[in-house]
Protein backbone atom coordinates (compact mmCIF):
# COMPACT_ATOMS: atom_id res chain seq x y z
CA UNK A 1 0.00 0.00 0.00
CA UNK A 2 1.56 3.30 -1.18
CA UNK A 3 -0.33 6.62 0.20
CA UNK A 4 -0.77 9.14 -2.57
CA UNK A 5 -3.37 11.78 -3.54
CA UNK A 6 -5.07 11.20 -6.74
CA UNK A 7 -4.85 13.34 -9.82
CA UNK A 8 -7.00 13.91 -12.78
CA UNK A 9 -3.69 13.68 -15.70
CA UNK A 10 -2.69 10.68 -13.78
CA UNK A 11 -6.63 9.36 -14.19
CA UNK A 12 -7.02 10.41 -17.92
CA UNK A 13 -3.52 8.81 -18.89
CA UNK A 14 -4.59 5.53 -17.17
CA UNK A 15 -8.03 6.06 -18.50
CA UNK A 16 -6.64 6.41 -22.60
CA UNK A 17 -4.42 3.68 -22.17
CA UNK A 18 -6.77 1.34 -21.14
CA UNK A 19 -5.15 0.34 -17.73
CA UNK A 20 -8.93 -0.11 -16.16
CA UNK A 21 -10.12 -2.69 -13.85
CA UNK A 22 -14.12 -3.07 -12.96
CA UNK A 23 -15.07 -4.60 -9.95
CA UNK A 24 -18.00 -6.99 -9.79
CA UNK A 25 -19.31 -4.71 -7.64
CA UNK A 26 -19.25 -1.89 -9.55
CA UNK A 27 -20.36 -3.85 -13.19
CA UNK A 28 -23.51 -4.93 -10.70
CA UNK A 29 -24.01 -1.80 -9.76
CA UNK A 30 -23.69 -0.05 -13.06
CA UNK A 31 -26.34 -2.66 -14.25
CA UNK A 32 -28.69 -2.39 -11.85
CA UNK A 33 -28.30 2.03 -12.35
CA UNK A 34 -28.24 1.47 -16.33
CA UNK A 35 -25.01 3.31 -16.41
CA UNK A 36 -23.12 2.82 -18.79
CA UNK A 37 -18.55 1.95 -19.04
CA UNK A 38 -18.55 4.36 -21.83
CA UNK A 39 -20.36 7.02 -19.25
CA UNK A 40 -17.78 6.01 -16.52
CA UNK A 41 -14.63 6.69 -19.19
CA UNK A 42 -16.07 9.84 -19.87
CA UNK A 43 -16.33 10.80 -16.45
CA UNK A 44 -12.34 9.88 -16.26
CA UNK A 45 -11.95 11.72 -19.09
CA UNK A 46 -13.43 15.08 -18.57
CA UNK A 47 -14.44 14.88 -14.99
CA UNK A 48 -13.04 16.52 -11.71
CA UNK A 49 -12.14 15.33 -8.51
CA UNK A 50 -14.44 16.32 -5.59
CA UNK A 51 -13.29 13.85 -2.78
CA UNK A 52 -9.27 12.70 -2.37
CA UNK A 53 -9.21 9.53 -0.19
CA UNK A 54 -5.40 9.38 -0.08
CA UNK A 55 -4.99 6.79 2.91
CA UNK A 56 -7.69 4.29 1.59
CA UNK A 57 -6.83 0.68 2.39
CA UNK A 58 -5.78 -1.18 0.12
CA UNK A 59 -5.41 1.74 -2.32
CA UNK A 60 -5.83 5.74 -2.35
CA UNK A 61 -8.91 6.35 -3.83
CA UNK A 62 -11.09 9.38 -4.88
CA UNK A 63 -14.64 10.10 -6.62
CA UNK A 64 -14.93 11.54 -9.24
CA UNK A 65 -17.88 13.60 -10.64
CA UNK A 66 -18.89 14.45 -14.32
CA UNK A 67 -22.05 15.33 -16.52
CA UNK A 68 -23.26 12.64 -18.64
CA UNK A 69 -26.58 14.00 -20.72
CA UNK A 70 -27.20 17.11 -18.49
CA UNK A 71 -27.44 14.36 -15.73
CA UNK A 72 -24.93 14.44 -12.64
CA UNK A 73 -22.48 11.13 -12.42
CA UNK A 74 -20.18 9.86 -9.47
CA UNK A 75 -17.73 7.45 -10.07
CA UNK A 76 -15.22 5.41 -7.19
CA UNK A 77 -12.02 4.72 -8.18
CA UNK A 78 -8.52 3.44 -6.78
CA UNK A 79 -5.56 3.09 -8.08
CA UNK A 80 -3.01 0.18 -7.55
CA UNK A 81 0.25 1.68 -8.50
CA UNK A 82 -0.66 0.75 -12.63
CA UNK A 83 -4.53 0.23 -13.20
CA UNK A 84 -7.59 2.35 -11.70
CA UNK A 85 -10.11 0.03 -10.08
CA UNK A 86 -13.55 1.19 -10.97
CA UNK A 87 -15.35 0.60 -7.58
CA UNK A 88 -18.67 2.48 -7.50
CA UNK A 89 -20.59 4.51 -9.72
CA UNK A 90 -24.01 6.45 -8.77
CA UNK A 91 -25.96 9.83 -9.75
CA UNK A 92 -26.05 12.04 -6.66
CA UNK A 93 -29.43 12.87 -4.91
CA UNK A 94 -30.17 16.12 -5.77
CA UNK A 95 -32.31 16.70 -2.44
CA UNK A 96 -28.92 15.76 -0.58
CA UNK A 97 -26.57 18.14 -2.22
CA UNK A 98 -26.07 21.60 -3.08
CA UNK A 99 -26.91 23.08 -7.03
CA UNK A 100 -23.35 22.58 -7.43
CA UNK A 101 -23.48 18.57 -6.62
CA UNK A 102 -20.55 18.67 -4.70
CA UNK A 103 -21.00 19.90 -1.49
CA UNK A 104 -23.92 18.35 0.82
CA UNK A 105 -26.62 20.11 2.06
């Protein structure tokens, strides 16, 4: 376990190059929220990091949020020291966070 904060060139070079692991957790999850891997890639891609998780066991982690179709989109994701583990991906209650979806209400 290395601790490290997370950056968004170091997500979008892992991202383009393919170096992406889902969890069954998260494909489950995605299924179950019809969200789709291309949505989570562009979330990687043109997203932001709203939450740094730097001390995460086994791996630092963050989440990541984007706009897919004018709709909000969260996405969890470590990385191991090579590959970002797609953990958890959700669209944020609106009643539960502020206009800008990043900071609760």
């Amino acid at each position: 376990m290395y601790n490290k904060s997370m950056d968004e060139k170091e997500i979008r070079v892992l991202c383009s190059s393919g170096q992406l692991l889902f969890t069954a957790h998260c494909l489950s999850i995605m299924q179950e929220r019809s969200i789709l891997i291309d949505d989570i890639i562009s979330v990687m891609m043109n997203g932001e990091i709203i939450e740094d998780y730097p001390d995460d066991y086994p791996f630092p982690s963050c989440l990541v949020m984007g706009i897919i179709d004018k709709m909000k989109l969260r996405v969890v994701l470590a990385n191991d020291g090579g590959c970002l583990r797609i953990i958890s991906a959700y669209r944020p209650d609106d009643s539960k966070f502020m206009e800008d979806g990043k900071t609760r209400r």
